[in-house]
Protein backbone atom coordinates (compact mmCIF):
# COMPACT_ATOMS: atom_id res chain seq x y z
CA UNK A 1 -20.45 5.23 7.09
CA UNK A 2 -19.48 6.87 3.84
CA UNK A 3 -18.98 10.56 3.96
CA UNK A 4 -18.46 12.83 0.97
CA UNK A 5 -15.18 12.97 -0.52
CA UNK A 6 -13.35 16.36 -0.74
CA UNK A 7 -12.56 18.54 -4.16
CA UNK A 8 -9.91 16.99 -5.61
CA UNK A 9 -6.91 18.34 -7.75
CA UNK A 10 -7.77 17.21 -11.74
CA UNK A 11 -5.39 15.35 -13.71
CA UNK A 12 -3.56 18.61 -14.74
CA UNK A 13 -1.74 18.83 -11.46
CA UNK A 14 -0.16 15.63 -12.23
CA UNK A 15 2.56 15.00 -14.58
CA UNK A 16 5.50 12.29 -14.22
CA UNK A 17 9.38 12.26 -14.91
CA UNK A 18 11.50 9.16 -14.78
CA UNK A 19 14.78 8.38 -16.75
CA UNK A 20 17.38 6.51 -15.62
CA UNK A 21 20.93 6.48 -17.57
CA UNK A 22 23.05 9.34 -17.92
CA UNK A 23 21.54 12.58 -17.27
CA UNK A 24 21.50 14.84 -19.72
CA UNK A 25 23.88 17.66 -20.88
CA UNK A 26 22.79 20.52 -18.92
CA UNK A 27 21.24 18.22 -15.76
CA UNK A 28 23.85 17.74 -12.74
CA UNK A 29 24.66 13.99 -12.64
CA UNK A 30 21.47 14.11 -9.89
CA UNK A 31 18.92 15.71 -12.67
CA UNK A 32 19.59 18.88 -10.47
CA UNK A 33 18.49 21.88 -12.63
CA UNK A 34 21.27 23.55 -14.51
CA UNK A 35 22.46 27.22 -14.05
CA UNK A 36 19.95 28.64 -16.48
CA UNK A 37 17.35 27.50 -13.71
CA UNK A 38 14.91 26.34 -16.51
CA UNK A 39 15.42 22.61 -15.25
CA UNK A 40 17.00 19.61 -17.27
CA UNK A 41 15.85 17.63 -20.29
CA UNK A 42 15.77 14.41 -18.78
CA UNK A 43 15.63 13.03 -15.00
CA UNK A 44 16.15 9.59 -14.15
CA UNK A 45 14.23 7.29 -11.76
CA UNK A 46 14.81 3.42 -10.45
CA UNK A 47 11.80 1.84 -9.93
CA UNK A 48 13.19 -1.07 -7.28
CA UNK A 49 10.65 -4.03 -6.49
CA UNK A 50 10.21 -7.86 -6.63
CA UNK A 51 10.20 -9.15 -10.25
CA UNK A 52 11.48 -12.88 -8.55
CA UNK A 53 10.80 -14.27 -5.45
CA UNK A 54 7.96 -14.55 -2.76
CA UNK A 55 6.90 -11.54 -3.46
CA UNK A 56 6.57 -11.32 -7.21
CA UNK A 57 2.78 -11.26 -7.57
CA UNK A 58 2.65 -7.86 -5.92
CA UNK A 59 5.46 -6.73 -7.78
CA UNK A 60 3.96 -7.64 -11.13
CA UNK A 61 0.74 -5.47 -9.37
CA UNK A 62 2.64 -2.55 -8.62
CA UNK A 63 4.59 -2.43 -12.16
CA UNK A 64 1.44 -2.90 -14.37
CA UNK A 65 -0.07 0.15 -11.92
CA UNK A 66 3.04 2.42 -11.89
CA UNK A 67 3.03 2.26 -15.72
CA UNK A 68 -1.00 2.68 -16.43
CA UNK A 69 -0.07 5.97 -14.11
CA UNK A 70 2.52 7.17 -15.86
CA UNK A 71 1.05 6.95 -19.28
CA UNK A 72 -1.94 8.67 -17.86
CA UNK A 73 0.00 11.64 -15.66
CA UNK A 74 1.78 12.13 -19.21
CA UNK A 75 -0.85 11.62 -21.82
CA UNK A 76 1.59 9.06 -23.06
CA UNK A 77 4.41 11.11 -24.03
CA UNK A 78 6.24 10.21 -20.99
CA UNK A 79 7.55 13.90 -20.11
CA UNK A 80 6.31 16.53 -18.71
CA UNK A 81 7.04 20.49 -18.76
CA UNK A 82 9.32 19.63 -21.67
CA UNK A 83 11.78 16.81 -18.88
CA UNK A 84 11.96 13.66 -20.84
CA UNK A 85 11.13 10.76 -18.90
CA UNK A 86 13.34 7.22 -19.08
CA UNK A 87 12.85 4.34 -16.06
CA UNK A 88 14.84 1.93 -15.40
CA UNK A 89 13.71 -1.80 -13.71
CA UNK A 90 16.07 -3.56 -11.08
CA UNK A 91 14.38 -6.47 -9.52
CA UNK A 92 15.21 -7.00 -5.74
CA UNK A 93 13.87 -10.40 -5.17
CA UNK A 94 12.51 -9.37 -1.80
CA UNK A 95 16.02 -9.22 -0.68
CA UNK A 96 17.17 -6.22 1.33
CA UNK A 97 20.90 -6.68 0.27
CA UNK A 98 19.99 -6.78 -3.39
CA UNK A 99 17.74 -4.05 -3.19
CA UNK A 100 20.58 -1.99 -1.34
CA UNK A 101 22.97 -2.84 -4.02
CA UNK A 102 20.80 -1.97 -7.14
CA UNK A 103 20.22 1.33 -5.16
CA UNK A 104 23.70 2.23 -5.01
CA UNK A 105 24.34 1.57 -8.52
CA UNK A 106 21.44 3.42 -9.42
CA UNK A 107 22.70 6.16 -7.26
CA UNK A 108 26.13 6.25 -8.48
CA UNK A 109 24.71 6.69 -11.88
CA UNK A 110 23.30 9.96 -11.04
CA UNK A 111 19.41 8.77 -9.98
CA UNK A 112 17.92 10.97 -7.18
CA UNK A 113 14.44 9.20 -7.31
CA UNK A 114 13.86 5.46 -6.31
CA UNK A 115 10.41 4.21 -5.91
CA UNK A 116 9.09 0.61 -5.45
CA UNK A 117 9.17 -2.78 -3.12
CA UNK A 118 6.21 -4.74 -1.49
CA UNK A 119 8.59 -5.48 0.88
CA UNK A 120 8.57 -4.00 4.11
CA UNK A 121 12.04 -5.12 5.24
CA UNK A 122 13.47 -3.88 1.62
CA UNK A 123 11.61 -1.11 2.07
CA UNK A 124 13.12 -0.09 5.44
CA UNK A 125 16.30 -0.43 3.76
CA UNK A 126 15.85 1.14 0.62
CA UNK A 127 14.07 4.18 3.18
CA UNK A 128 18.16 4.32 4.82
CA UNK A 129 19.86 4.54 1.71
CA UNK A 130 17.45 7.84 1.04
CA UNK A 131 18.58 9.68 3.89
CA UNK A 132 22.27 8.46 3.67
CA UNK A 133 22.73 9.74 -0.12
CA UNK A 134 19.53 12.34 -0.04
CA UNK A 135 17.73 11.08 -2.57
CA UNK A 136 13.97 10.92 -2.88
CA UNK A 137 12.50 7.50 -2.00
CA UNK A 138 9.27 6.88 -2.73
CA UNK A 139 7.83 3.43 -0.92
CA UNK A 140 5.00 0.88 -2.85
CA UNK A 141 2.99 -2.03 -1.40
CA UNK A 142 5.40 -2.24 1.79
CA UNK A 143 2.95 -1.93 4.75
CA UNK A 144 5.24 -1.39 7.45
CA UNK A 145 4.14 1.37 10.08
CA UNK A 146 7.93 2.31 10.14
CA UNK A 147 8.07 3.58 6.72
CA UNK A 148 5.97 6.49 7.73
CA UNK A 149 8.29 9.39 9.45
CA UNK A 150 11.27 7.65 9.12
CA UNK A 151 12.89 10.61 7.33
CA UNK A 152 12.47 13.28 5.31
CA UNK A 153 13.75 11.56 1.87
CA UNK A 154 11.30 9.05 2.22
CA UNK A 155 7.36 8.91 1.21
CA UNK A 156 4.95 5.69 0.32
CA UNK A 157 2.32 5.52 -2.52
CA UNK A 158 -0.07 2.77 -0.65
CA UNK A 159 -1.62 2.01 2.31
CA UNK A 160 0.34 0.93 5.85
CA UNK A 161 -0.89 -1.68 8.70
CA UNK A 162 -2.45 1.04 10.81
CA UNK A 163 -4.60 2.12 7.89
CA UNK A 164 -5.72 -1.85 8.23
CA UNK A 165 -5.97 -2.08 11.75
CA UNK A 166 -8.47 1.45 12.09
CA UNK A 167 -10.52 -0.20 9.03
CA UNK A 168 -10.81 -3.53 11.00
CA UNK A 169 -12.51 -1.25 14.00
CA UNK A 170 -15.24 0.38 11.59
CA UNK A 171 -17.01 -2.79 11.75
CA UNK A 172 -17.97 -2.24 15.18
CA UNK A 173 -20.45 0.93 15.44
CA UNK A 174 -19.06 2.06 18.98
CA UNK A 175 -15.45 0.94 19.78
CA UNK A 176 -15.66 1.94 23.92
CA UNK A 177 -15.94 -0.34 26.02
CA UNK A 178 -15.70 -3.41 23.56
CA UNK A 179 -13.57 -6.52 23.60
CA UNK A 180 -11.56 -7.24 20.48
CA UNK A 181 -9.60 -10.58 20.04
CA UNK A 182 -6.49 -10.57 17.88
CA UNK A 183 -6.30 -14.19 16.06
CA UNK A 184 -2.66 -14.22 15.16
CA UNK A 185 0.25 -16.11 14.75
CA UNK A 186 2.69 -16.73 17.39
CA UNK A 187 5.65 -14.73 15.42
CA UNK A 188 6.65 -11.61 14.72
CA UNK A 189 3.86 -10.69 12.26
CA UNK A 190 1.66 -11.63 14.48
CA UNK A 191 2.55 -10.12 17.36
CA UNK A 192 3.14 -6.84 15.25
CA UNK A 193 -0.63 -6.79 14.90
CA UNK A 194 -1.87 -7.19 18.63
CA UNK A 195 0.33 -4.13 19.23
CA UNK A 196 -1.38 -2.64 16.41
CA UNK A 197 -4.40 -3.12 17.48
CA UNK A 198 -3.83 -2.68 20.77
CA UNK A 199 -2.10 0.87 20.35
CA UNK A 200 -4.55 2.05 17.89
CA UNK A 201 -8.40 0.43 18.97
CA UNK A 202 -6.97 0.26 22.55
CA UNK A 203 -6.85 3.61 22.47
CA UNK A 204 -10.49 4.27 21.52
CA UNK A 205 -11.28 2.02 24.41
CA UNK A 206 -11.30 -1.41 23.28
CA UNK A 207 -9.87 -4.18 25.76
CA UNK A 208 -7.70 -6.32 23.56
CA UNK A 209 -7.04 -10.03 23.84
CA UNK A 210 -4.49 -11.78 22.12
CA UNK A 211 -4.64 -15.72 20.80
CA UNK A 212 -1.32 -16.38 19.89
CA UNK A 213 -0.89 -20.05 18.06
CA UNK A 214 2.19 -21.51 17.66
CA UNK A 215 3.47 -21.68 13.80
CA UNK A 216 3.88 -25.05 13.96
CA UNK A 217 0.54 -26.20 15.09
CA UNK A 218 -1.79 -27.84 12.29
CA UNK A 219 -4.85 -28.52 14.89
CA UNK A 220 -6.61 -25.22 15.38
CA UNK A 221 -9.95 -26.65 16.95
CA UNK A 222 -8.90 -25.82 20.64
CA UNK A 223 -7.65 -22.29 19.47
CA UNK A 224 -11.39 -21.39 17.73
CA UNK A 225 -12.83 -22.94 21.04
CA UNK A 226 -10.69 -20.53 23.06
CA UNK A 227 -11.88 -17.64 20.94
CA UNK A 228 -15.36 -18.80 21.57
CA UNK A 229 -15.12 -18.93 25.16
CA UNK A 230 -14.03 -15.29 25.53
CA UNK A 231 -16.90 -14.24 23.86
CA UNK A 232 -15.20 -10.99 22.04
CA UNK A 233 -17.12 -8.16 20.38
CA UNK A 234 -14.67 -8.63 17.48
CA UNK A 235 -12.50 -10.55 16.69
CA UNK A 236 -9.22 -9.92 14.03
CA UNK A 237 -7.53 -12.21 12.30
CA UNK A 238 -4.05 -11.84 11.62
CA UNK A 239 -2.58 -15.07 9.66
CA UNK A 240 -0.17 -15.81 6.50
CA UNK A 241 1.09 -19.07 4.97
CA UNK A 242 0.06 -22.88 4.16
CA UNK A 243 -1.86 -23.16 7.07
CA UNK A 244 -4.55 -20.85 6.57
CA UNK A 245 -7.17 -22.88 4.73
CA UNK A 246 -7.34 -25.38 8.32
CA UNK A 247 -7.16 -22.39 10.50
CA UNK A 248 -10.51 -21.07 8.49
CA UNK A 249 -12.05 -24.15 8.50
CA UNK A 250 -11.45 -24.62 11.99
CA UNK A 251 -13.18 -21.24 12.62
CA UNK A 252 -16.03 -22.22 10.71
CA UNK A 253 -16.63 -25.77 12.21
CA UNK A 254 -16.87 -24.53 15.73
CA UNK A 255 -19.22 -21.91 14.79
CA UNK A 256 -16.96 -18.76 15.56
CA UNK A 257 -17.97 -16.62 12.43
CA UNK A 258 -21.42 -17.86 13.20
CA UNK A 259 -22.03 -16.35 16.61
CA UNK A 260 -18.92 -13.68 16.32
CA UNK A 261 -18.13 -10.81 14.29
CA UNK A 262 -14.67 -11.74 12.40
CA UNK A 263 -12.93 -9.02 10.20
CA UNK A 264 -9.43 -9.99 8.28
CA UNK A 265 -7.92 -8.53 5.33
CA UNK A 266 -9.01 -8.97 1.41
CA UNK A 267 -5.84 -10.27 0.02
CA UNK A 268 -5.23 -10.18 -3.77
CA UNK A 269 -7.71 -11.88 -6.60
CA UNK A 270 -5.42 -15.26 -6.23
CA UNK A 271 -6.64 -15.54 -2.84
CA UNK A 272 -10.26 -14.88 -3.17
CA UNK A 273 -10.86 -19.00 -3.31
CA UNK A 274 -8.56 -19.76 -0.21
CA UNK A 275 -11.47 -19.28 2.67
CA UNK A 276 -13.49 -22.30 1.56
CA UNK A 277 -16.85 -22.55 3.31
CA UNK A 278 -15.88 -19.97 5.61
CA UNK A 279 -15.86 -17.29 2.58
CA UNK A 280 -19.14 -15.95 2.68
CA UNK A 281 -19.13 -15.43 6.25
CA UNK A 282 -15.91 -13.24 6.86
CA UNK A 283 -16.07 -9.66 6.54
CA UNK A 284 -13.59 -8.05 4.63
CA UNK A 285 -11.11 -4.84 5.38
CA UNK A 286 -10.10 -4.11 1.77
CA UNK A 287 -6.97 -1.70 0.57
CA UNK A 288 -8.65 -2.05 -3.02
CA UNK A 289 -10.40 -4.12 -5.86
CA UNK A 290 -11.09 -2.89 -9.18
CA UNK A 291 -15.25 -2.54 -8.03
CA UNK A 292 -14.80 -0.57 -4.74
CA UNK A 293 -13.64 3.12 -5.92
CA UNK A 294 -16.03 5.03 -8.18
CA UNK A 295 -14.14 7.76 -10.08
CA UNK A 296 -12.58 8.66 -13.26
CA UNK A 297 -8.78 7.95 -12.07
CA UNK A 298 -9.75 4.83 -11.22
CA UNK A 299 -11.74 3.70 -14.59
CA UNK A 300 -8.83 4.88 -16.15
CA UNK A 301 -6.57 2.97 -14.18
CA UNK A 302 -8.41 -0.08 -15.27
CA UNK A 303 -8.81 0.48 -19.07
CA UNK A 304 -4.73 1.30 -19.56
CA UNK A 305 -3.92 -2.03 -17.46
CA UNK A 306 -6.44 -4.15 -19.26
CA UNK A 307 -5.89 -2.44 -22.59
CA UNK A 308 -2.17 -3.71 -21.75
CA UNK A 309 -2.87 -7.08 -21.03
CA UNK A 310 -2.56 -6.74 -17.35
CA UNK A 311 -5.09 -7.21 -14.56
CA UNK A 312 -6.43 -5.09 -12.16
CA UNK A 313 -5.23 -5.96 -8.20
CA UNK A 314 -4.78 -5.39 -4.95
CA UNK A 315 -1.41 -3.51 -5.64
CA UNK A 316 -2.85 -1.70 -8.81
CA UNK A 317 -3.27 1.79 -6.93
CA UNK A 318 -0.24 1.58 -5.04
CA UNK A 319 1.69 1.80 -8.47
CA UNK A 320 -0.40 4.69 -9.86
CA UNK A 321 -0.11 6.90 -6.97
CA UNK A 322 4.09 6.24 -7.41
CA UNK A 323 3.35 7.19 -10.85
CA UNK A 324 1.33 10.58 -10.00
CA UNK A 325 3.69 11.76 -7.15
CA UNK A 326 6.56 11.51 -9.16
CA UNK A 327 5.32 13.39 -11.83
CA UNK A 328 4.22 15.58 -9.60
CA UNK A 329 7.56 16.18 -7.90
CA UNK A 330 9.64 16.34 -10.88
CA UNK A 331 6.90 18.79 -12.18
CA UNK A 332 7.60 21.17 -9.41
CA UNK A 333 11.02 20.16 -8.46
CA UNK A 334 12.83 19.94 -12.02
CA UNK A 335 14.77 17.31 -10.44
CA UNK A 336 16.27 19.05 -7.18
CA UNK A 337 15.63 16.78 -4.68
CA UNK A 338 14.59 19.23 -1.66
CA UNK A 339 12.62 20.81 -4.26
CA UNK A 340 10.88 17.28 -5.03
CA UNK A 341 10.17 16.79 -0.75
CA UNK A 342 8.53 20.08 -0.96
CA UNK A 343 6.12 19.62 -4.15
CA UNK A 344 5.08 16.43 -2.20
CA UNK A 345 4.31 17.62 1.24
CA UNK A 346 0.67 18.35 1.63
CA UNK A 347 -0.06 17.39 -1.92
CA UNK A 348 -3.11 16.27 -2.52
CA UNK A 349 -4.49 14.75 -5.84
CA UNK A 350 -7.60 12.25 -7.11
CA UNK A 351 -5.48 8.69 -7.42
CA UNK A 352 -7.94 5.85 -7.98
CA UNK A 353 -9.16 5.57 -5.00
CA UNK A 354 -10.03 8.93 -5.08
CA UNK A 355 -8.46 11.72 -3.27
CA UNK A 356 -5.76 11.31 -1.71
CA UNK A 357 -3.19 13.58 0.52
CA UNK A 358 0.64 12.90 1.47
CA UNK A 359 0.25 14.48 5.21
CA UNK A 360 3.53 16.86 5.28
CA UNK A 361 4.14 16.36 8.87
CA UNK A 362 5.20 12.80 8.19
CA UNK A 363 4.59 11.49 4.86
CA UNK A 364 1.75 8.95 5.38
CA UNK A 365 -0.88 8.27 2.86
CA UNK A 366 -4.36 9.42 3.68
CA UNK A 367 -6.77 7.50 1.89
CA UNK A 368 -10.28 6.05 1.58
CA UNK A 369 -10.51 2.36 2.71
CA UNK A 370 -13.01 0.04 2.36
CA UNK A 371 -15.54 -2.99 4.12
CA UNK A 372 -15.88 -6.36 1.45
CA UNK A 373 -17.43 -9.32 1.27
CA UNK A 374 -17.07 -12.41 -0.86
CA UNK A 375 -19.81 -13.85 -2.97
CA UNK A 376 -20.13 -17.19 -4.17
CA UNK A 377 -19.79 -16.49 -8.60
CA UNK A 378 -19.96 -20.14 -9.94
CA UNK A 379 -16.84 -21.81 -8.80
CA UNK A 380 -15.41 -19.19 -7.51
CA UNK A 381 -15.94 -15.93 -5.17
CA UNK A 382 -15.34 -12.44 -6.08
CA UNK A 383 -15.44 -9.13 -3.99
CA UNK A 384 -18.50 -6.89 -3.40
CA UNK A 385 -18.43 -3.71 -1.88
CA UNK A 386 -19.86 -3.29 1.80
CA UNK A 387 -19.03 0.16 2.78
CA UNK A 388 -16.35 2.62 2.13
CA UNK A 389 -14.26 3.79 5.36
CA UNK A 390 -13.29 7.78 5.10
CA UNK A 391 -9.67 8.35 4.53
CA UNK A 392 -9.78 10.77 7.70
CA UNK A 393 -11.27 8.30 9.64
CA UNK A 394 -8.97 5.54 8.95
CA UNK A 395 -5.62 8.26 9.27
CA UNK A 396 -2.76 6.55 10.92
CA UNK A 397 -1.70 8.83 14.51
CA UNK A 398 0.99 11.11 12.92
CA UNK A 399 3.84 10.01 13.83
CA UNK A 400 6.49 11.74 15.72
């Protein structure tokens, strides 16, 4: 159920700052204000994320996002309170070790802000080099629960698994007492996600059940049988990879999403034909498509990413929000990095999925999520909005 979203901050409270190269004159080779305490005339920031590899697409997302925001946080002068802005690009390939490397460079260079990756393990990396050299670290698409609280260096711009896993349980109206399967694969991703959901709906009072299938297995009929049998309340789907189209199909054919409730996550547009027959019978948990949020940051979002040839996805937001907080921090911070922590701790602002707090006790993202569906449009199938989860409602457990 949709509840009312809170005042929000207007655009003036954001403003972004990134330059990367040699700081200038009267900056500290960090962008650390000079004596004269008025702050320096440039600060630097490496954005870090996939350009190459398996995780390009989401990079590409994140990029065309992070600079829509920036253009919008600075009215497209790229500087704010009179700090020029400069950015510099290293592509990590979804590599932890190149990611770490382009880091350090960046960080011997004099660069106290990195922000980017879709990926979590880079991310967890690029979170240690924060703390080690005490700069601020801003996180992107990376969903990993670990991100959040890690340390104090290190903050995310998008949404994280538990975020997915307390939007999966809004599709049941009472979650006591219920029985929730967890359709995963046998690996580590999958068995992330039963531990998600058990820690977080188990907690509420669901009994979870896990079917685990092995990642080699190409027959999925007895596995959607097996579901059947147990005769769940729910039942959350967990999968990734070339299998996927058989594993839905399988679902479909023995009548599972027929007689049973089954909630997975809305990947990005290139997936929205992947589901085959099974599409208009899944419902969605969503992190975002351009025709869920309703607000001003978020038409404007879309316009400067169109207007640039670029199109609006999953990862859009998650870009943006880097964008915003950075401005924000170098706004209050001048470029002094516990300054920077500080001017992002509680700070709330309307991203485009409207507004949207950085919790100060541990960093996480509190946002609005949302309930999709896909609809047949010709050929293909496009999202429609169901229901929007509240961003309080859908808060990840702080963690410790």
């Amino acid at each position: 159920m949709r509840v009312t979203k809170k005042s929000i901050l207007g655009a003036a409270v954001v403003a972004s700052a990134l330059v990367l190269a040699a700081c200038a004159p009267q900056a500290s080779p960090g962008g650390d204000a000079g004596d004269g305490g008025e702050g320096p005339t440039a600060v630097t920031v490496g954005i870090v994320t996939s350009e190459t590899g398996p995780l390009a697409g989401y990079g590409a997302q994140y990029l065309e996002g992070f600079k829509a925001g920036l253009e919008y946080a600075t009215d497209g002068t790229n500087e704010v309170d009179g700090i020029a802005i400069e950015v510099e690009y290293r592509d990590d390939a979804g590599d932890p070790d190149k990611a770490v490397t382009a880091a350090k460079e960046l960080i011997g260079a004099g660069v106290n802000i990195i922000a980017g990756t879709a990926s979590s393990g880079v991310a967890l990396a690029l979170a240690e080099q924060a703390a080690q050299n005490k700069v601020l670290y801003i996180s992107g698409p990376a969903a990993t629960d670990a991100i959040t609280g890690i340390n104090e260096y290190t903050f995310r711009s998008g949404r994280q698994s538990a975020q997915d896993v307390a939007t999966a349980g809004t599709f049941l109206d009472d979650i006591e007492g219920k029985t929730i399967a967890v359709f995963a694969q046998d690996n580590a991703f999958g068995q992330g996600n039963v531990a998600a959901v058990e820690a977080i709906l188990g907690a509420q009072g669901a009994t979870v059940t896990p079917v685990l299938v092995a990642e080699d297995v190409t027959e999925f009929t007895p596995f959607a049988q097996q579901v059947l049998a147990g005769a769940p309340d729910l039942v959350f789907v967990a999968w990734a990879g070339a299998t996927s189209g058989a594993m839905w199909q399988a679902m479909s054919q023995q009548g599972v999403l027929d007689e049973i409730p089954v909630v997975t996550g809305l990947g990005d547009a290139a997936t929205f034909g992947a589901y085959g027959e099974a599409s208009e019978k899944i419902n969605f948990l969503n992190h975002y498509f351009a025709g869920a949020p309703d607000n001003d940051v978020n038409d404007a979002m879309v316009e400067l990413i169109e207007g640039a040839g670029g199109t609006v996805d999953l990862f859009s937001p998650d870009g943006f929000n880097a964008a915003l907080m950075i401005v924000q921090a170098i706004k209050e911070g001048k470029g002094d990095v516990d300054a920077m922590i500080a001017a992002l701790e509680g700070f709330e602002f309307e991203g485009p999925k409207g507004t949207t707090t950085v919790r100060a006790g541990d960093h996480a993202l509190i946002q609005e999520m949302y309930q999709a569906k896909l609809v047949a449009d010709g050929d293909t199938f496009v999202p429609e909005l169901v229901d929007t989860a509240d961003a309080d409602a859908v808060a990840p457990a702080e963690a410790k």
